[in-house]
Protein backbone atom coordinates (compact mmCIF):
# COMPACT_ATOMS: atom_id res chain seq x y z
CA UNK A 1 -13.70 0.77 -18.23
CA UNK A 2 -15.96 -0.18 -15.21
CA UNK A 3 -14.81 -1.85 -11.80
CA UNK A 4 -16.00 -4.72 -13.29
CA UNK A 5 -13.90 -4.96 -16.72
CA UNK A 6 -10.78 -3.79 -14.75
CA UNK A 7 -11.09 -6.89 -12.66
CA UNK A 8 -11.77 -9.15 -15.65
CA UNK A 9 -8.33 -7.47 -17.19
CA UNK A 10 -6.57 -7.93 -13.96
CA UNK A 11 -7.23 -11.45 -13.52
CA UNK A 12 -6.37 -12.15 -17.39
CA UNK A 13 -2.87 -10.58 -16.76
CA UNK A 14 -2.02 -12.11 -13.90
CA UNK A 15 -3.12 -15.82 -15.72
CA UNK A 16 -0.51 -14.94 -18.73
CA UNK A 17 2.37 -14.67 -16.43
CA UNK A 18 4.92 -12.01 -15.66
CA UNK A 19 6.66 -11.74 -19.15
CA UNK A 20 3.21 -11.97 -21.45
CA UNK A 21 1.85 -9.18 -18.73
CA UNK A 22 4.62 -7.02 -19.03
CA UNK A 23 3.89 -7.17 -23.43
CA UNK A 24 0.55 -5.96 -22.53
CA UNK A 25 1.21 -3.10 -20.31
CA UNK A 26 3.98 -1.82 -22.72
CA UNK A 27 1.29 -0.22 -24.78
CA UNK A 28 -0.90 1.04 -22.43
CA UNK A 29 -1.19 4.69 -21.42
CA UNK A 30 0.02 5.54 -18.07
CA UNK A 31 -3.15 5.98 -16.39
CA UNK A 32 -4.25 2.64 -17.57
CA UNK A 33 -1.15 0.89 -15.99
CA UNK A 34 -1.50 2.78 -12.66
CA UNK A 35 -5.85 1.38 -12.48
CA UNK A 36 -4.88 -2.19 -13.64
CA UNK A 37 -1.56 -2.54 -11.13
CA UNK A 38 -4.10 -0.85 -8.17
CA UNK A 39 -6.47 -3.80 -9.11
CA UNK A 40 -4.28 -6.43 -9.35
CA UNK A 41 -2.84 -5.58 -5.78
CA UNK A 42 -6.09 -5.69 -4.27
CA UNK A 43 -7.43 -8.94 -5.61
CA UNK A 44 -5.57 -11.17 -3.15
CA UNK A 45 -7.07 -14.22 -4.37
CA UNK A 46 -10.11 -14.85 -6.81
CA UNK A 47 -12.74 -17.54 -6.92
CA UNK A 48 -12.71 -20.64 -9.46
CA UNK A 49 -15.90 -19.43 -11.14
CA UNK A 50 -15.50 -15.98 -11.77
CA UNK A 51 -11.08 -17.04 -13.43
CA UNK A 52 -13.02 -19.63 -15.51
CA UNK A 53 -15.42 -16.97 -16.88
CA UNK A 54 -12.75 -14.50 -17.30
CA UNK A 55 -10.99 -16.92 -19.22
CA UNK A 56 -13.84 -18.09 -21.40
CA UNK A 57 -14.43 -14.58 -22.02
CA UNK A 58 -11.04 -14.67 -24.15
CA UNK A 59 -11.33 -17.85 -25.25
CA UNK A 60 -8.86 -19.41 -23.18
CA UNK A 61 -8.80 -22.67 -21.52
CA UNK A 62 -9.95 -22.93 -17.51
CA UNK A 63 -6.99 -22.99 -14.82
CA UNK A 64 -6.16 -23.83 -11.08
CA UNK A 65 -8.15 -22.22 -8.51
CA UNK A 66 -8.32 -19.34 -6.59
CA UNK A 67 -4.70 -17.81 -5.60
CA UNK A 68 -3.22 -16.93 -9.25
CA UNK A 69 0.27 -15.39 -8.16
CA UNK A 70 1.80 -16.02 -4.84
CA UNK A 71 2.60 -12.63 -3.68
CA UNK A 72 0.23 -10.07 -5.74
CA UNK A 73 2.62 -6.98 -4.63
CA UNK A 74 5.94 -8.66 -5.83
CA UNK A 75 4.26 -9.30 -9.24
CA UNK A 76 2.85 -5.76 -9.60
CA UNK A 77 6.53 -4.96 -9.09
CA UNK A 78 8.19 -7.53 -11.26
CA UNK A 79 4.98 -6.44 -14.02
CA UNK A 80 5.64 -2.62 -13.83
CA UNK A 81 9.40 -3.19 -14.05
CA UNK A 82 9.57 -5.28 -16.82
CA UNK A 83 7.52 -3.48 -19.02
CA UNK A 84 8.54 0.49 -18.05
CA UNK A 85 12.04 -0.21 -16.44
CA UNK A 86 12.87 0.71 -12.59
CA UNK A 87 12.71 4.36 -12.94
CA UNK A 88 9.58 4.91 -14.35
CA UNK A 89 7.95 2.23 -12.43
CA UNK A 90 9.49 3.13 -8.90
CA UNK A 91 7.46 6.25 -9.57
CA UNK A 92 4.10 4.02 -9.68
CA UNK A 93 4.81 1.36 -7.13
CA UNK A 94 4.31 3.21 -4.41
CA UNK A 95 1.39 5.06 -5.78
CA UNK A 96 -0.23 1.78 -6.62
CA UNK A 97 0.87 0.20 -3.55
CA UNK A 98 -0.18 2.91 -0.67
CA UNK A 99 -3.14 3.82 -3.05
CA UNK A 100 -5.87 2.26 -0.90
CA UNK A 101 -4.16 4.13 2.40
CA UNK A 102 -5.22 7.36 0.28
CA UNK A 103 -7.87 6.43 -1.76
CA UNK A 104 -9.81 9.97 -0.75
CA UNK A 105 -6.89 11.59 -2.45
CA UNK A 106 -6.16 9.13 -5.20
CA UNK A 107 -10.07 9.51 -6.70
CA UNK A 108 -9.02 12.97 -7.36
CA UNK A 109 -7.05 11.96 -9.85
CA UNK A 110 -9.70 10.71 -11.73
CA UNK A 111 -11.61 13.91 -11.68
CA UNK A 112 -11.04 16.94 -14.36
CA UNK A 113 -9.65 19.74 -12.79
CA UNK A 114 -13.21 21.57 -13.21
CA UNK A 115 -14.65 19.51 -10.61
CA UNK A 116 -11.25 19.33 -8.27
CA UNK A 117 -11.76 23.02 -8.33
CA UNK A 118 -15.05 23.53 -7.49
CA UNK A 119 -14.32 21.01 -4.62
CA UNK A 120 -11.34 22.72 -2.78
CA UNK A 121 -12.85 26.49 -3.64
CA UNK A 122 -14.19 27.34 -0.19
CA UNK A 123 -11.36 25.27 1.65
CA UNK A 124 -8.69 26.60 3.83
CA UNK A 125 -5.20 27.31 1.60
CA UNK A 126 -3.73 24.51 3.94
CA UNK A 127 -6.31 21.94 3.68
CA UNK A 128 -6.13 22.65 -0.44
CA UNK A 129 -2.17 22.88 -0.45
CA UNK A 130 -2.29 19.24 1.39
CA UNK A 131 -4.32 17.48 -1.42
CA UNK A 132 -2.61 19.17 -4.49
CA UNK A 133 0.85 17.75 -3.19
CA UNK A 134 -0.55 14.22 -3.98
CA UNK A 135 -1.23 14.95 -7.48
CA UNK A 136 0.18 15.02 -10.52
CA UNK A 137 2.02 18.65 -11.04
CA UNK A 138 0.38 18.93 -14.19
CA UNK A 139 -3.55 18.47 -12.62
CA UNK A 140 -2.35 21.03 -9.80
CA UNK A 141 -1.26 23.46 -12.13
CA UNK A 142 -4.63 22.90 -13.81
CA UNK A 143 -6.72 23.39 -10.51
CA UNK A 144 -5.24 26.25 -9.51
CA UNK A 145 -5.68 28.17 -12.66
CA UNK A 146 -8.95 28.09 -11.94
CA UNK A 147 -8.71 29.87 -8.49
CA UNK A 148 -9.04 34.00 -7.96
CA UNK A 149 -5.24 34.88 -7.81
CA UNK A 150 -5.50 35.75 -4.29
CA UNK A 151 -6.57 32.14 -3.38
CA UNK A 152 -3.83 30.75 -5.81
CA UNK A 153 -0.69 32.74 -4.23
CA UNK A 154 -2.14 31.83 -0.81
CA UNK A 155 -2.02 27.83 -1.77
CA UNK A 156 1.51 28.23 -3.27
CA UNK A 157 3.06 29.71 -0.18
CA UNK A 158 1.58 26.89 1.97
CA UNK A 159 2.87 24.36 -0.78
CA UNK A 160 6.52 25.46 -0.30
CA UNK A 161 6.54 25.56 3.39
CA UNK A 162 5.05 22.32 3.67
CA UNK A 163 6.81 19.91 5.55
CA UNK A 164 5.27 16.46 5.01
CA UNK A 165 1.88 14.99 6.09
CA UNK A 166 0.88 13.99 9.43
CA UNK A 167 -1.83 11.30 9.18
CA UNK A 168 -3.81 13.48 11.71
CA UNK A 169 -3.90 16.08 8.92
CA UNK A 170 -5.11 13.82 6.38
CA UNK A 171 -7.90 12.79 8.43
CA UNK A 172 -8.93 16.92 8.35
CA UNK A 173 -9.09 15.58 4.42
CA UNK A 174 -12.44 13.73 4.81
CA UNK A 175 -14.43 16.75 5.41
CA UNK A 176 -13.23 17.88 1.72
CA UNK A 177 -13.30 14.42 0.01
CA UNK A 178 -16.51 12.93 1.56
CA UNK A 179 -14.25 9.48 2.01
CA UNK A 180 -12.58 8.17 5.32
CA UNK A 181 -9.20 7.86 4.56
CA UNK A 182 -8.27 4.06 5.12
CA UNK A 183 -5.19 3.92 7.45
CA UNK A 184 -4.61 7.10 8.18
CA UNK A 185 -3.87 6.98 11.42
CA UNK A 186 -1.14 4.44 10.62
CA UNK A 187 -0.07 6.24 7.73
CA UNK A 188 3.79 7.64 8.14
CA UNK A 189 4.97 11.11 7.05
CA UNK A 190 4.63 11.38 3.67
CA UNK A 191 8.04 13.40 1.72
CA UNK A 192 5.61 15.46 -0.18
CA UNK A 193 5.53 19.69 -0.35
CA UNK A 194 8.22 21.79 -0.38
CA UNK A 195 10.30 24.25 -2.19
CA UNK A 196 11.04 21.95 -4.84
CA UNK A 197 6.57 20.80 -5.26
CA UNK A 198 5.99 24.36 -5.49
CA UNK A 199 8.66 25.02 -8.08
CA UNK A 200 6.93 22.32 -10.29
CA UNK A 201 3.61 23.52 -10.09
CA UNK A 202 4.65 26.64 -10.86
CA UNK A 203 6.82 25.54 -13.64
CA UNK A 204 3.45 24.26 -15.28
CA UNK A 205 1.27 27.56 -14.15
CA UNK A 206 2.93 29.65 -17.21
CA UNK A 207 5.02 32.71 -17.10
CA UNK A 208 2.09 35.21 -16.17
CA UNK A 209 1.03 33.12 -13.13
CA UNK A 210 4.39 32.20 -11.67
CA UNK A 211 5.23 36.30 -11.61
CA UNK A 212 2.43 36.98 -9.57
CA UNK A 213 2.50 34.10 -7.09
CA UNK A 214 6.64 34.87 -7.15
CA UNK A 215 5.99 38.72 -6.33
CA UNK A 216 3.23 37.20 -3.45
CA UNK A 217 5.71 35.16 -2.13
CA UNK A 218 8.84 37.55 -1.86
CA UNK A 219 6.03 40.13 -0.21
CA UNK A 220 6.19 37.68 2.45
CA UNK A 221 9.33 35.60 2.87
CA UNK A 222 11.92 37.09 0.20
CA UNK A 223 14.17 34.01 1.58
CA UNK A 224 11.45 31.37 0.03
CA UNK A 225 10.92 32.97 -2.74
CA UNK A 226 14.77 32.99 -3.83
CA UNK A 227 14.50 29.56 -2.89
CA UNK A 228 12.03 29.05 -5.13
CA UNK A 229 13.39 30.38 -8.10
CA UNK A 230 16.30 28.74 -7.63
CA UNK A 231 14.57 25.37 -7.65
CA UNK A 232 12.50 26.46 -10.53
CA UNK A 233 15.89 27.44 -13.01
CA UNK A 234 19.54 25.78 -12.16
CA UNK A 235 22.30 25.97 -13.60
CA UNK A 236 22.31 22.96 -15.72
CA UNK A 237 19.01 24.53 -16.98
CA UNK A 238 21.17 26.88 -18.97
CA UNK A 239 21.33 23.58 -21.68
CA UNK A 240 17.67 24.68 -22.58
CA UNK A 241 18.99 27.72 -23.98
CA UNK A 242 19.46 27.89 -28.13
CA UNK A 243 22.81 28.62 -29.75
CA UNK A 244 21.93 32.14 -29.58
CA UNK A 245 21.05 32.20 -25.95
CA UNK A 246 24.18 31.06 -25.22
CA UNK A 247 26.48 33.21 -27.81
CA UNK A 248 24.03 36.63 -25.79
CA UNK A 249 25.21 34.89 -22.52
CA UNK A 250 28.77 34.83 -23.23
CA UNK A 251 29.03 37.92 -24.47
CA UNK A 252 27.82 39.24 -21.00
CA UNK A 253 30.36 37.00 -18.76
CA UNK A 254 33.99 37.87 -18.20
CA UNK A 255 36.65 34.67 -19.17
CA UNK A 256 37.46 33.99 -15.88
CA UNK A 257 33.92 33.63 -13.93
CA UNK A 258 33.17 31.65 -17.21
CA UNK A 259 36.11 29.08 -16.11
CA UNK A 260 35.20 29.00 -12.51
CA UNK A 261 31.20 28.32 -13.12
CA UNK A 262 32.17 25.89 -15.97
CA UNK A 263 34.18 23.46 -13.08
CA UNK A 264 31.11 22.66 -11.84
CA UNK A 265 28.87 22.17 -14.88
CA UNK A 266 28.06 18.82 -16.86
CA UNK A 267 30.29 17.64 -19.69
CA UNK A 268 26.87 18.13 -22.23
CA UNK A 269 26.87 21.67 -21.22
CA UNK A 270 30.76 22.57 -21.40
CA UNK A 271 30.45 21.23 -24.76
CA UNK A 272 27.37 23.34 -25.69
CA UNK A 273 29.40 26.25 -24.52
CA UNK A 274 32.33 25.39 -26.65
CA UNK A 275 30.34 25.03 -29.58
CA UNK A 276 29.47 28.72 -29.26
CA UNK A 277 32.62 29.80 -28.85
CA UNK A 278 35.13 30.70 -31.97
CA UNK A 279 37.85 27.93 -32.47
CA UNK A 280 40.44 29.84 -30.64
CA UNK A 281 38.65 30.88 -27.86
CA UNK A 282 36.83 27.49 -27.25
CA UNK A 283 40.24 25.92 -27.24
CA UNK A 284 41.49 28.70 -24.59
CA UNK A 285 38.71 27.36 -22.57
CA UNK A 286 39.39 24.32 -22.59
CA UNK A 287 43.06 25.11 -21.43
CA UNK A 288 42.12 27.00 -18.64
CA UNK A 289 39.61 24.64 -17.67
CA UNK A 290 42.21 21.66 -17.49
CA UNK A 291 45.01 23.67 -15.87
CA UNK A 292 43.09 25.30 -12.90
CA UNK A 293 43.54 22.92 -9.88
CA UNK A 294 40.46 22.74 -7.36
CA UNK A 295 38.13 25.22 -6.92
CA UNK A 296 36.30 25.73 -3.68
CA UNK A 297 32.23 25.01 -4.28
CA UNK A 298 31.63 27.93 -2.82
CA UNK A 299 33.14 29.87 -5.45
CA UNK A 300 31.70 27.64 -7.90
CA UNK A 301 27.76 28.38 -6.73
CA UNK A 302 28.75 31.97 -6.27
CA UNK A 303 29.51 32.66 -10.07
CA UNK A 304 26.93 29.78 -11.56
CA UNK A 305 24.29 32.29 -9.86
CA UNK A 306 26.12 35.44 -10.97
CA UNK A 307 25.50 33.85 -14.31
CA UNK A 308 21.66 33.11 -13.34
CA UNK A 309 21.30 36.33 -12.81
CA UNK A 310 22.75 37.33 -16.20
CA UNK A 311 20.71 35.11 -17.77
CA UNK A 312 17.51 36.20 -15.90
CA UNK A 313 18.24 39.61 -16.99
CA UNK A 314 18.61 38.88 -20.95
CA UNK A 315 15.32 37.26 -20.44
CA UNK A 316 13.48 39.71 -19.15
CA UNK A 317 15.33 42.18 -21.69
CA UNK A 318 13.58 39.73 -24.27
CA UNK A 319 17.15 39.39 -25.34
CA UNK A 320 17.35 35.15 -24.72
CA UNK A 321 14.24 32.80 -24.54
CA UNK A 322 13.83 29.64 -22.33
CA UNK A 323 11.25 27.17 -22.60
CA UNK A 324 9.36 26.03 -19.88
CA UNK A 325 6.63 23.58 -18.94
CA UNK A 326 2.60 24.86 -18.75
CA UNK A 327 1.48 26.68 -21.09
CA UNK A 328 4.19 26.21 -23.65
CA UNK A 329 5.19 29.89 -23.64
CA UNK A 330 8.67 31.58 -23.03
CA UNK A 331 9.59 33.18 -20.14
């Protein structure tokens, strides 16, 4: 769709009303809602000839002029929530809302990652590490595949030590995007990078990738690396695992850590663990479980990882599996 039909669909939404708008975007793709909410928040107010041919163009009657909805942020809002829930459209607002304050960035997104690639190649990691933190893990993930390894292990160290955006950093961005980056000198810190960013994107990389970046990593900071991993596989992670993952994991883990990590876990994956367990034993469990008064959190976290490490073991042994995101593979 052209800038052009994206306005026409704009202005027809925000004519129908909040409820009748929110119908609509309920069976649009995700991309779709994030261009139409981006347009509607820009068009402030629209002129009495060009509503009337918008509305002719469906065949409905001519309205009121110019302004269509008081406040064109609060109905992107009410829009977006209505039709995808506050959850899933928290995750948009802002994007939609700050979009024009990054729209060097945001066109990006637009882009396959091909031509993303090719774009960042020859940049600094830190200048490239910066822009992939603003899009979606999955297109990062993409992008960097197509980088030498050595390029690709320096980006993901920068990723997770990266502590937020200064807007004097995304005004380095113009260079790469060929855009001046409206507002960024008023922009605040954005809470993007990190551990946790560079855990996704390596979540999506595959199994292959994230071993080599991982080993890169540890080379340099074993600290952030551990830090890493630990973002990238929890605890409650251990739900992912199939029956026979978890009968192989038990097997491995003496009674009484078992009780002490279990304190801490969710009710879904005590009850995952009991289902492995025979009758007898599951009900033993459960006993313990109830009867042990407090345990420090300490102690908790110190056998959940002794577990992790179990775990990390068996799958390396090829003894367990664990699905992960990417490339669909186990690791």
């Amino acid at each position: 769709m052209d800038d052009e039909g994206l306005e026409d669909a704009a202005i027809l939404l925000m004519s129908l009303g909040e409820e009748e708008a929110a119908e609509v975007f309920k069976h649009l793709a995700p991309k779709e809602v994030q261009r139409l909410g981006e347009t509607i928040a820009r068009m402030k107010a629209v002129p009495r000839d060009r509503y009337e041919a918008v509305l002719d163009k469906f065949g409905a009657m001519a309205a009121a002029d110019s302004m269509l909805v008081p406040d064109t942020d609060e109905y992107v809002k009410a829009v977006l929530r209505k039709a995808l829930g506050d959850d899933k459209a928290n995750l948009l607002i802002d994007r939609i809302l700050q979009g024009s304050d990054v729209s060097g960035i945001e066109s990006l997104k637009w882009m396959d990652p091909q031509s993303v690639a090719e774009l960042l190649r020859n940049e600094h990691p830190q200048i490239v590490a910066a822009i992939l933190v603003h899009l979606e893990f999955d297109q990062s993930a993409d992008v960097l595949k197509l980088f030498t390894e050595r390029q690709r292990n320096e980006v993901m160290v920068r990723v997770a030590t990266l502590d937020g955006i200064q807007p004097s950093a995304l005004k380095d961005l113009n260079d790469v995007l060929s855009r001046v980056l409206a507002g960024g000198e008023r922009m605040r810190k954005a809470s993007l990078g990190g551990v946790k960013a560079a855990a996704e994107i390596l979540n999506m990389l595959g199994s292959s990738i994230e071993t080599s970046v991982l080993d890169y990593v540890r080379e340099a900071d074993n600290d952030l690396a551990q830090k890493i991993m630990d973002s990238m596989f929890t605890f409650d992670d251990l739900d992912k695992l199939d029956d026979k993952g978890v009968q192989a994991l038990l097997k491995e883990v003496q009674s009484e850590s078992l009780v002490i990590a279990l304190k801490g876990a969710t009710p879904e994956l005590r009850e995952k663990v009991f289902r492995n367990m025979s009758s007898r034993a599951a009900e033993t469990l459960r006993e313990d479980l109830e009867s042990r008064g407090p345990v420090r959190v300490s102690e908790v976290e110190a056998e959940q990882k002794e577990m992790l490490k179990v775990v990390r073991r068996l799958i390396d042994e090829g003894q367990i599996q664990m699905a992960t995101g990417g490339d669909d593979q186990f690791v």
